[in-house]
N, C-alpha and C. Protein backbone atom coordinates (compact mmCIF):
# COMPACT_ATOMS: atom_id res chain seq x y z
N UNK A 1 -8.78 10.48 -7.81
CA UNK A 1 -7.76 11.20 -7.07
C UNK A 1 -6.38 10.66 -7.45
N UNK A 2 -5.57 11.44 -7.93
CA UNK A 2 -3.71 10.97 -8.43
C UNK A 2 -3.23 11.39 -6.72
N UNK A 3 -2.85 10.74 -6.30
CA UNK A 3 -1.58 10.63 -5.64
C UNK A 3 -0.11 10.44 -6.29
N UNK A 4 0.44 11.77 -6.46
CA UNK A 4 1.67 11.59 -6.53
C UNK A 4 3.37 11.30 -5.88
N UNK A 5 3.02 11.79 -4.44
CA UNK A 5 4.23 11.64 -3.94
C UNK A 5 4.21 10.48 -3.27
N UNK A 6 3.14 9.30 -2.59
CA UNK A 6 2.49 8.20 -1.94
C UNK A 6 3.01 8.91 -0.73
N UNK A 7 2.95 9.75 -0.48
CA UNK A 7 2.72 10.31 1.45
C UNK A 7 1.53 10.58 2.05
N UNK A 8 0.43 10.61 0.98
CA UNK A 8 -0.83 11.55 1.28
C UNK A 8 -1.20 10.20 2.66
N UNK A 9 -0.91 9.23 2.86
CA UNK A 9 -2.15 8.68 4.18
C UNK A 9 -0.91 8.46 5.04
N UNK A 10 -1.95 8.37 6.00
CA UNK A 10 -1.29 7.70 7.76
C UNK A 10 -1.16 6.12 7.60
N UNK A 11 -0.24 5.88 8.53
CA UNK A 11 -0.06 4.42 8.93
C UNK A 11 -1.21 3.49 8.89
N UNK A 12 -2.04 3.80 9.41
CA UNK A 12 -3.14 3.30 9.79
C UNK A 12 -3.93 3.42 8.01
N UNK A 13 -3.79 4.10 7.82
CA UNK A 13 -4.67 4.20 6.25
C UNK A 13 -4.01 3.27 5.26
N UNK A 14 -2.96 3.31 5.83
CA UNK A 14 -1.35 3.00 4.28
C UNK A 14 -2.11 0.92 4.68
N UNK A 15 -1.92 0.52 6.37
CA UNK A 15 -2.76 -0.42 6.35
C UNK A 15 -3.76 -1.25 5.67
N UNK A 16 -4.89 -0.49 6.29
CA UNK A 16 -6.37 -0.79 6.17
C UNK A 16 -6.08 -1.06 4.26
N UNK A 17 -5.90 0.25 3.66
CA UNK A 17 -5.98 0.03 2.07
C UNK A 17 -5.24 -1.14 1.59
N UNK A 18 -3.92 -1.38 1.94
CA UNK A 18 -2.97 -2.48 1.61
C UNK A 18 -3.45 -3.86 2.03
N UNK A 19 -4.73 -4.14 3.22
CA UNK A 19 -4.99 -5.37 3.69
C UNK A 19 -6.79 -5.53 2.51
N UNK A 20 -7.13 -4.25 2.14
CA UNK A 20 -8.02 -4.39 1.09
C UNK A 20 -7.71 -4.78 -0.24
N UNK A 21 -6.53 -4.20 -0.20
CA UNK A 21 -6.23 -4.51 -1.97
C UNK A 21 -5.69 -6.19 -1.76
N UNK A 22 -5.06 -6.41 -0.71
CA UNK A 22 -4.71 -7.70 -1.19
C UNK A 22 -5.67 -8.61 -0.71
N UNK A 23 -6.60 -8.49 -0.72
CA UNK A 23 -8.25 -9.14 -0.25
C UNK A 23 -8.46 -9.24 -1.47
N UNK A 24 -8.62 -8.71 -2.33
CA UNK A 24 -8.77 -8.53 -4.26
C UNK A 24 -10.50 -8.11 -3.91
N UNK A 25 -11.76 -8.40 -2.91
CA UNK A 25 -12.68 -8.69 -3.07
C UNK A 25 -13.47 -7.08 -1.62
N UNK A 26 -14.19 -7.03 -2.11
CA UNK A 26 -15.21 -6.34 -0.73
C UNK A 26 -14.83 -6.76 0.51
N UNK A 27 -14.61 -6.00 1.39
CA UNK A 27 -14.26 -6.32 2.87
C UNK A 27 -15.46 -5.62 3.56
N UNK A 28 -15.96 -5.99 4.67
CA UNK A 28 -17.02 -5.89 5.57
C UNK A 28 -15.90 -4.92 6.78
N UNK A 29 -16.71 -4.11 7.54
CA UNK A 29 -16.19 -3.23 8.37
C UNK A 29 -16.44 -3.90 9.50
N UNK A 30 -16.92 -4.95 9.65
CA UNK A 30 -16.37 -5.72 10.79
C UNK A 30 -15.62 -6.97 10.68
N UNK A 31 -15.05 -7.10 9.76
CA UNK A 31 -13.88 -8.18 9.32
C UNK A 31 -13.02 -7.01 10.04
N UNK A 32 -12.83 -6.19 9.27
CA UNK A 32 -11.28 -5.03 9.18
C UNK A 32 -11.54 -4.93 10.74
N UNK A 33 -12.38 -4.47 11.79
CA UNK A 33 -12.64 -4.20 12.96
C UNK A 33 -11.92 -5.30 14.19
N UNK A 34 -12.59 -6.87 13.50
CA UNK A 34 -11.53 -7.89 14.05
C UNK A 34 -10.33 -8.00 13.75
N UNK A 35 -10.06 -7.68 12.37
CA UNK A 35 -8.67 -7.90 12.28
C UNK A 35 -7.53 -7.22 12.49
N UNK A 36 -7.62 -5.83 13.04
CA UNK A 36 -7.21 -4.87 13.29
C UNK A 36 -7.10 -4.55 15.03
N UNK A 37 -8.26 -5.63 15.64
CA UNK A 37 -8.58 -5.27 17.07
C UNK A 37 -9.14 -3.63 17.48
N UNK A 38 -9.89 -3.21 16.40
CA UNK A 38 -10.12 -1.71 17.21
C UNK A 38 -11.85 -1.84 16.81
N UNK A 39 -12.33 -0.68 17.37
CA UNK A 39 -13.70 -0.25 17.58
C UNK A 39 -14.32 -0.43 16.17
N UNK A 40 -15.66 -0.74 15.60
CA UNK A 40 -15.91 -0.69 14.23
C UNK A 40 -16.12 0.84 14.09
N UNK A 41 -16.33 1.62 14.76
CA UNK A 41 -16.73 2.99 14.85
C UNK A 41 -15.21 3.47 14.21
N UNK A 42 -14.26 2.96 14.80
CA UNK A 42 -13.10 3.55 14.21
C UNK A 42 -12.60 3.36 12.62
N UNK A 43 -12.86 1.97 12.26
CA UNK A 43 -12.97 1.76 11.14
C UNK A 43 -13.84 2.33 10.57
N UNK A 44 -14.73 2.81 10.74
CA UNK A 44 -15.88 3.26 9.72
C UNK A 44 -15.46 4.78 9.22
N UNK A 45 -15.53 5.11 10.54
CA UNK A 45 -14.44 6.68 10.19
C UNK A 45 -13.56 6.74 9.42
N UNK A 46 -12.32 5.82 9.41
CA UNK A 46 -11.17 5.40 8.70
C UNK A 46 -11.40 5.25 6.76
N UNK A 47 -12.32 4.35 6.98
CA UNK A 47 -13.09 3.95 5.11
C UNK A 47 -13.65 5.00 4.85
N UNK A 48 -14.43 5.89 5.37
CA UNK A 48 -15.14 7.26 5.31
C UNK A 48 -13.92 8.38 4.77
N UNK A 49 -13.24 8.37 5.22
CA UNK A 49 -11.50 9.75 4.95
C UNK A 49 -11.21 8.88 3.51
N UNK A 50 -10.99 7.72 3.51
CA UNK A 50 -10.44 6.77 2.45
C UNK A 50 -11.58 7.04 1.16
N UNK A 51 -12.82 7.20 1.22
CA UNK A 51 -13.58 7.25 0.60
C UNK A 51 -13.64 8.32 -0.39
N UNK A 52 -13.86 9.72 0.44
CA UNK A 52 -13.95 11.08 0.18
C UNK A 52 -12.27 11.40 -0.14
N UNK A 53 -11.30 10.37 0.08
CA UNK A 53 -10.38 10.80 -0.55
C UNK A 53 -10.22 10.37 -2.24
N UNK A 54 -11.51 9.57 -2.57
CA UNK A 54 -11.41 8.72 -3.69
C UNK A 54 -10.96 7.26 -4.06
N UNK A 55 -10.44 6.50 -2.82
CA UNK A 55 -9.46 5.67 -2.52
C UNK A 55 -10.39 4.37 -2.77
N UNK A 56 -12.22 4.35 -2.08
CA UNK A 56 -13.03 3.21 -1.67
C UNK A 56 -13.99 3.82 -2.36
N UNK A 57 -14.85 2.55 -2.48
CA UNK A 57 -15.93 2.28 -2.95
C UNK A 57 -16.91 2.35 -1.85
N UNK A 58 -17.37 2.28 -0.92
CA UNK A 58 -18.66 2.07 0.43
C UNK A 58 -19.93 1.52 -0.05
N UNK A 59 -20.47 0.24 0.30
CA UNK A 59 -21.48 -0.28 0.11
C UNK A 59 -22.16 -0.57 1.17
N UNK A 60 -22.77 0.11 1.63
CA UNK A 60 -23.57 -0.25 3.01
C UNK A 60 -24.17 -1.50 2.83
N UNK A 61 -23.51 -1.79 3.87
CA UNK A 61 -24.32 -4.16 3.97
C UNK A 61 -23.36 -5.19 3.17
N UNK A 62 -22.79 -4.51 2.28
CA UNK A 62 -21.41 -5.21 1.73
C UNK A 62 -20.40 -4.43 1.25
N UNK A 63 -20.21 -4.01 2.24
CA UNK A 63 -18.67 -3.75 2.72
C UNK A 63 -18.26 -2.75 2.13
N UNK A 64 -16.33 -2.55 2.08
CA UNK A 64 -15.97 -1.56 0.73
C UNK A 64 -14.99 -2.61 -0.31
N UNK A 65 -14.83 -1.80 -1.29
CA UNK A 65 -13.82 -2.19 -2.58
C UNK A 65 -13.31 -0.93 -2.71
N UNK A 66 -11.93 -1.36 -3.39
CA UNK A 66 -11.36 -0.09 -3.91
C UNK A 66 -11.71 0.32 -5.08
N UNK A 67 -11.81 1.75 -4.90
CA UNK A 67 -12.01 2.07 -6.61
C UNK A 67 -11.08 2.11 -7.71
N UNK A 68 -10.91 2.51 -8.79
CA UNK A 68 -9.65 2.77 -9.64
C UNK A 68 -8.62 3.19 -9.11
N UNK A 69 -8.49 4.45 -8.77
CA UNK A 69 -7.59 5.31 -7.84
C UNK A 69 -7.22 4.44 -7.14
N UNK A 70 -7.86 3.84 -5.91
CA UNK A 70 -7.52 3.02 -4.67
C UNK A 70 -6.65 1.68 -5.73
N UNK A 71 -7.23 1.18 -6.51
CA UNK A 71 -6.22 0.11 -6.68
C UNK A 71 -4.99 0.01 -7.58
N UNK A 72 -4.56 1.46 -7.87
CA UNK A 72 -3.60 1.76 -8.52
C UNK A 72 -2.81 2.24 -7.24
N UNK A 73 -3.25 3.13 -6.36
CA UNK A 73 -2.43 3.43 -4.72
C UNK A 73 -2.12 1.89 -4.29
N UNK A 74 -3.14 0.93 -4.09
CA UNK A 74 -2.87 -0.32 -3.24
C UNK A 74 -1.54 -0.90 -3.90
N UNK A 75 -1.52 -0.95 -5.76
CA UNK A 75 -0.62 -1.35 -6.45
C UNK A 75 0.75 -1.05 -5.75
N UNK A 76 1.20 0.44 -5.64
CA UNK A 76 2.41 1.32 -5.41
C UNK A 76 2.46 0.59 -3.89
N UNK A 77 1.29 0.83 -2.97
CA UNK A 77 1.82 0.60 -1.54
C UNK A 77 2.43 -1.42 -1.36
N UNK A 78 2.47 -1.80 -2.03
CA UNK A 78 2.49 -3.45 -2.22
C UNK A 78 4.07 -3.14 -2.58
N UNK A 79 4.16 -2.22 -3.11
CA UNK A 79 5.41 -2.13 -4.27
C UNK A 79 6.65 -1.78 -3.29
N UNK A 80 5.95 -0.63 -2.56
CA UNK A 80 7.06 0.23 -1.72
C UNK A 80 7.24 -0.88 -0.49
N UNK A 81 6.69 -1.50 0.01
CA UNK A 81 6.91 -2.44 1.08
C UNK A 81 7.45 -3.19 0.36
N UNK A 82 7.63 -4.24 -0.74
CA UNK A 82 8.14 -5.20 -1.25
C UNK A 82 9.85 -4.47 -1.67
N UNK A 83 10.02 -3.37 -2.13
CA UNK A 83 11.09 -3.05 -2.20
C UNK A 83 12.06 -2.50 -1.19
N UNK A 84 11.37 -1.95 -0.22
CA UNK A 84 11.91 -1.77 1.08
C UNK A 84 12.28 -2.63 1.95
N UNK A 85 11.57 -3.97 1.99
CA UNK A 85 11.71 -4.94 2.45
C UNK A 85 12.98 -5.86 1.83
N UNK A 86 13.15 -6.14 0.55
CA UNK A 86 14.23 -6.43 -0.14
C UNK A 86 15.39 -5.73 0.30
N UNK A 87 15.33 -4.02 -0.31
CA UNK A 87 15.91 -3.53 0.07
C UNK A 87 17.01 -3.91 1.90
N UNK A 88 15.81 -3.76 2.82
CA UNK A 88 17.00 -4.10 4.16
C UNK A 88 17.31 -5.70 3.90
N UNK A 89 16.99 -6.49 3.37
CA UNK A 89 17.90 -7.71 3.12
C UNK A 89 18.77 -7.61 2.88
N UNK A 90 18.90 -6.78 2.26
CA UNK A 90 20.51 -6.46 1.82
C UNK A 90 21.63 -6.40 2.41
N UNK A 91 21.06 -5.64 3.49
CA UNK A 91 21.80 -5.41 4.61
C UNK A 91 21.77 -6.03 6.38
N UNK A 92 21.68 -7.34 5.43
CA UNK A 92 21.04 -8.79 6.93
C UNK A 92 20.47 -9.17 7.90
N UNK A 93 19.11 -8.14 7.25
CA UNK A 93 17.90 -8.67 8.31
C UNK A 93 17.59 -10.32 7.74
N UNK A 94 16.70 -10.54 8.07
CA UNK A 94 16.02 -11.93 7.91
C UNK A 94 14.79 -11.29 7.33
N UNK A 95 14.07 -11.99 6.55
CA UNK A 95 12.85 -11.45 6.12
C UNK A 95 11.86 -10.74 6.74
N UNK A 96 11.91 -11.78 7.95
CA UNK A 96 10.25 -11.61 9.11
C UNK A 96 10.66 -10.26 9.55
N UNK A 97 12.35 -9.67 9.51
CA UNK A 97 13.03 -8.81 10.09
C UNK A 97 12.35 -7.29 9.27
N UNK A 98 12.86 -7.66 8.05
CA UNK A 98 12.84 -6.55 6.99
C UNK A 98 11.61 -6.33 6.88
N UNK A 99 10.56 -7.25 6.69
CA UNK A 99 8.82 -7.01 6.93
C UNK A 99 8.69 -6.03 7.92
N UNK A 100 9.16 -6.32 9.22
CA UNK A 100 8.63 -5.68 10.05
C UNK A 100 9.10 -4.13 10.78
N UNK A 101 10.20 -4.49 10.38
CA UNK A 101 11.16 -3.18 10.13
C UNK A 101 10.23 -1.67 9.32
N UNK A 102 9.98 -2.29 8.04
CA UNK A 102 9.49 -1.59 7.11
C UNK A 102 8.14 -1.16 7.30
N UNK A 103 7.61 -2.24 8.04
CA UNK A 103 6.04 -1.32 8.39
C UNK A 103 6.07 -0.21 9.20
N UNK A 104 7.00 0.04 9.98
CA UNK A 104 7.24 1.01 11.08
C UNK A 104 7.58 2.64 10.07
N UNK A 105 7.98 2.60 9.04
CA UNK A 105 8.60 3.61 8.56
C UNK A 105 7.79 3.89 7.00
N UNK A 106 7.17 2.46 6.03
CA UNK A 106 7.07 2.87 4.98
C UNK A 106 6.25 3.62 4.26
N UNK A 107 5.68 4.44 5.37
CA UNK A 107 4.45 5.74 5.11
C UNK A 107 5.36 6.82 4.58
N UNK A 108 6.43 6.88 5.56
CA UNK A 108 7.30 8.37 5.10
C UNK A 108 8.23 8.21 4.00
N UNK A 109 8.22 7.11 2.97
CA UNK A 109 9.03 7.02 1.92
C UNK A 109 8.23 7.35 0.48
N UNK A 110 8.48 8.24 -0.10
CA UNK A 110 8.01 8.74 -1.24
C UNK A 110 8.08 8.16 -2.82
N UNK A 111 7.10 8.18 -3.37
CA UNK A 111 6.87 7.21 -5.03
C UNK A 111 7.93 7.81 -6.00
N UNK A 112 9.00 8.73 -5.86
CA UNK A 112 10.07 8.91 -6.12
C UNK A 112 11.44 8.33 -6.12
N UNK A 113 11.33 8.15 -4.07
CA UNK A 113 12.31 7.60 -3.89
C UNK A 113 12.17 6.22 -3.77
N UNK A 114 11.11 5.33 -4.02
CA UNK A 114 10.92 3.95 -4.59
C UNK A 114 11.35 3.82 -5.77
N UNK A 115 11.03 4.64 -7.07
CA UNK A 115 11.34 4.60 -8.51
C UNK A 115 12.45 4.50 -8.62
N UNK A 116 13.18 4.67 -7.29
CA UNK A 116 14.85 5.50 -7.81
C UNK A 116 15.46 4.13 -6.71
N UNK A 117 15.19 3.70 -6.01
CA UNK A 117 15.43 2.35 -5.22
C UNK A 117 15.50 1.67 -6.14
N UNK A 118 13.67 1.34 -7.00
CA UNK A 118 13.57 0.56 -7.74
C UNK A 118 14.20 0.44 -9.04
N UNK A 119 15.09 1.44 -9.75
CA UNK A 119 16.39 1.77 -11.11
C UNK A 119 16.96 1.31 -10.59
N UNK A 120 17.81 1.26 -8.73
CA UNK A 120 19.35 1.26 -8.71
C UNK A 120 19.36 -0.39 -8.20
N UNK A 121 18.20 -1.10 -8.17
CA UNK A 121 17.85 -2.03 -7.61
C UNK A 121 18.26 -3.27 -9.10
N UNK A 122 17.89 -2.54 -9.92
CA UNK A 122 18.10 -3.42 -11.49
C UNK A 122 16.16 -4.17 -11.74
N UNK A 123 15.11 -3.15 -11.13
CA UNK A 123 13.94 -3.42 -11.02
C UNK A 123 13.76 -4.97 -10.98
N UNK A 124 13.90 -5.58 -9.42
CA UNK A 124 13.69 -6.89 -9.58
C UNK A 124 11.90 -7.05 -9.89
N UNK A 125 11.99 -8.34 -9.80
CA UNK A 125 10.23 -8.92 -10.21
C UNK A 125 10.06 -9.46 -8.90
N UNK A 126 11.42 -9.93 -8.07
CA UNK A 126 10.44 -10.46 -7.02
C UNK A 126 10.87 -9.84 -5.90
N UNK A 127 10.14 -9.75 -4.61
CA UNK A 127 10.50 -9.44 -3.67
C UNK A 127 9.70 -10.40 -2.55
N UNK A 128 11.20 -10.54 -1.19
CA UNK A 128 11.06 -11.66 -0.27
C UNK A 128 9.36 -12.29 0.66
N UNK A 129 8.38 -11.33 0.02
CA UNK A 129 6.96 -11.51 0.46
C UNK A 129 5.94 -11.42 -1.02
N UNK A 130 6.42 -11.27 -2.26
CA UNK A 130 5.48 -11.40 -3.24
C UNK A 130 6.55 -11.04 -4.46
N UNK A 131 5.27 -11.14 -5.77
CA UNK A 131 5.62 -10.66 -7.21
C UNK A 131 6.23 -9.15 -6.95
N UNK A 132 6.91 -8.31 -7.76
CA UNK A 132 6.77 -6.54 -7.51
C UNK A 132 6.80 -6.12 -9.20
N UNK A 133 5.21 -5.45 -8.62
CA UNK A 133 4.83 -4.84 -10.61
C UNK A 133 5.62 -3.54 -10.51
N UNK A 134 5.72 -2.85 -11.72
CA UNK A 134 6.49 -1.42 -12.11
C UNK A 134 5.70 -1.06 -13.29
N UNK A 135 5.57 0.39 -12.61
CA UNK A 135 4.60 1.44 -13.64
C UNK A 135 5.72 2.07 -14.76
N UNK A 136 4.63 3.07 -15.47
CA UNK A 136 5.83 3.25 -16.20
C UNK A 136 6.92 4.25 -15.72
N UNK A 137 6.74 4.91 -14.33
CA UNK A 137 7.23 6.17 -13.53
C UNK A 137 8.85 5.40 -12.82
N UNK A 138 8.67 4.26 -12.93
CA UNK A 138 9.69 3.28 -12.35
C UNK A 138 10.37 2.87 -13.27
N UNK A 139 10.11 3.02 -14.30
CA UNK A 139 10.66 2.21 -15.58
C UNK A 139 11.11 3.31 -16.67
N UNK A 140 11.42 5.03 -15.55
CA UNK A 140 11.87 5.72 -16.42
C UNK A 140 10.99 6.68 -17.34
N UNK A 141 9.38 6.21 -17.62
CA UNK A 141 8.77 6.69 -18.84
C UNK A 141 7.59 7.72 -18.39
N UNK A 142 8.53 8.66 -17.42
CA UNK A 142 7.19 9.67 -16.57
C UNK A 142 7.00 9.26 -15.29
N UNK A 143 6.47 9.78 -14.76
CA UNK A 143 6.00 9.35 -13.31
C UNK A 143 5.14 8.33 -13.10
N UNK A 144 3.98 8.10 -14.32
CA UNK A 144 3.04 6.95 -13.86
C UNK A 144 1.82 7.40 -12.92
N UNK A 145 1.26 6.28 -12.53
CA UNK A 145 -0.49 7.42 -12.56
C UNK A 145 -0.77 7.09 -10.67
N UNK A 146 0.42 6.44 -10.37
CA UNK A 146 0.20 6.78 -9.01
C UNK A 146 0.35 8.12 -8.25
């Protein structure tokens, strides 16, 4: 599945996938269930939409992984929070500030208007919570396979 505009999930999805990818490894649906504080029933539903969207892998008894798709999306969603987050530094939050700021909103920001953050930005490498990779859609050479 290409996701191109990174709007296609909910908050809750933009989540769950972003706390998988940076797991690097299989997550169990009752890890995500504790760590999330909600029903495993809800999670299961949740990896299930994620699944059939192409996003997960599902291994009944060990857990999910992302698939290709999913870890090229997890890539971009790491990206758009790390630059958004930079981004309000700019304008004098405190980090813990700009983190948290940005989770509230960074579902409705589009893999466009990151690319175009990320040009006028001078494509940094780092941002105030990690490394930040760039496809080639960021770097000018097409959109890139998110």
């Amino acid at each position: 599945m290409e996701i191109r505009d990174g709007l296609g999930l909910s908050r809750r999805k933009v989540t769950y996938l972003t706390y998988i990818f940076e797991r690097g490894s299989p997550v169990k649906t009752n890890d995500l269930a504790s760590r999330f504080g909600v029903d495993p029933s809800t999670i299961t539903k949740t990896l299930s939409e994620l699944s059939d969207a192409g996003l997960l892998s599902l291994a009944p008894y060990h857990g999910v992984s992302l698939s290709p798709a999913g870890r090229l999306y997890g890539e971009f969603l790491v990206k758009r929070h790390r630059i958004l987050a930079l981004a309000l530094t700019h304008f004098g939050l405190s980090d813990e500030e700009a983190c948290a700021e940005v989770s509230r909103f960074e579902s409705l920001v589009s893999k466009d208007a990151i690319d175009r953050m990320c040009q006028a930005m001078g494509h940094p490498r780092q941002g105030i919570c990690g490394e930040i990779t760039h496809d080639t859609g960021c770097l000018g050479h097409g959109r890139g396979p998110v």
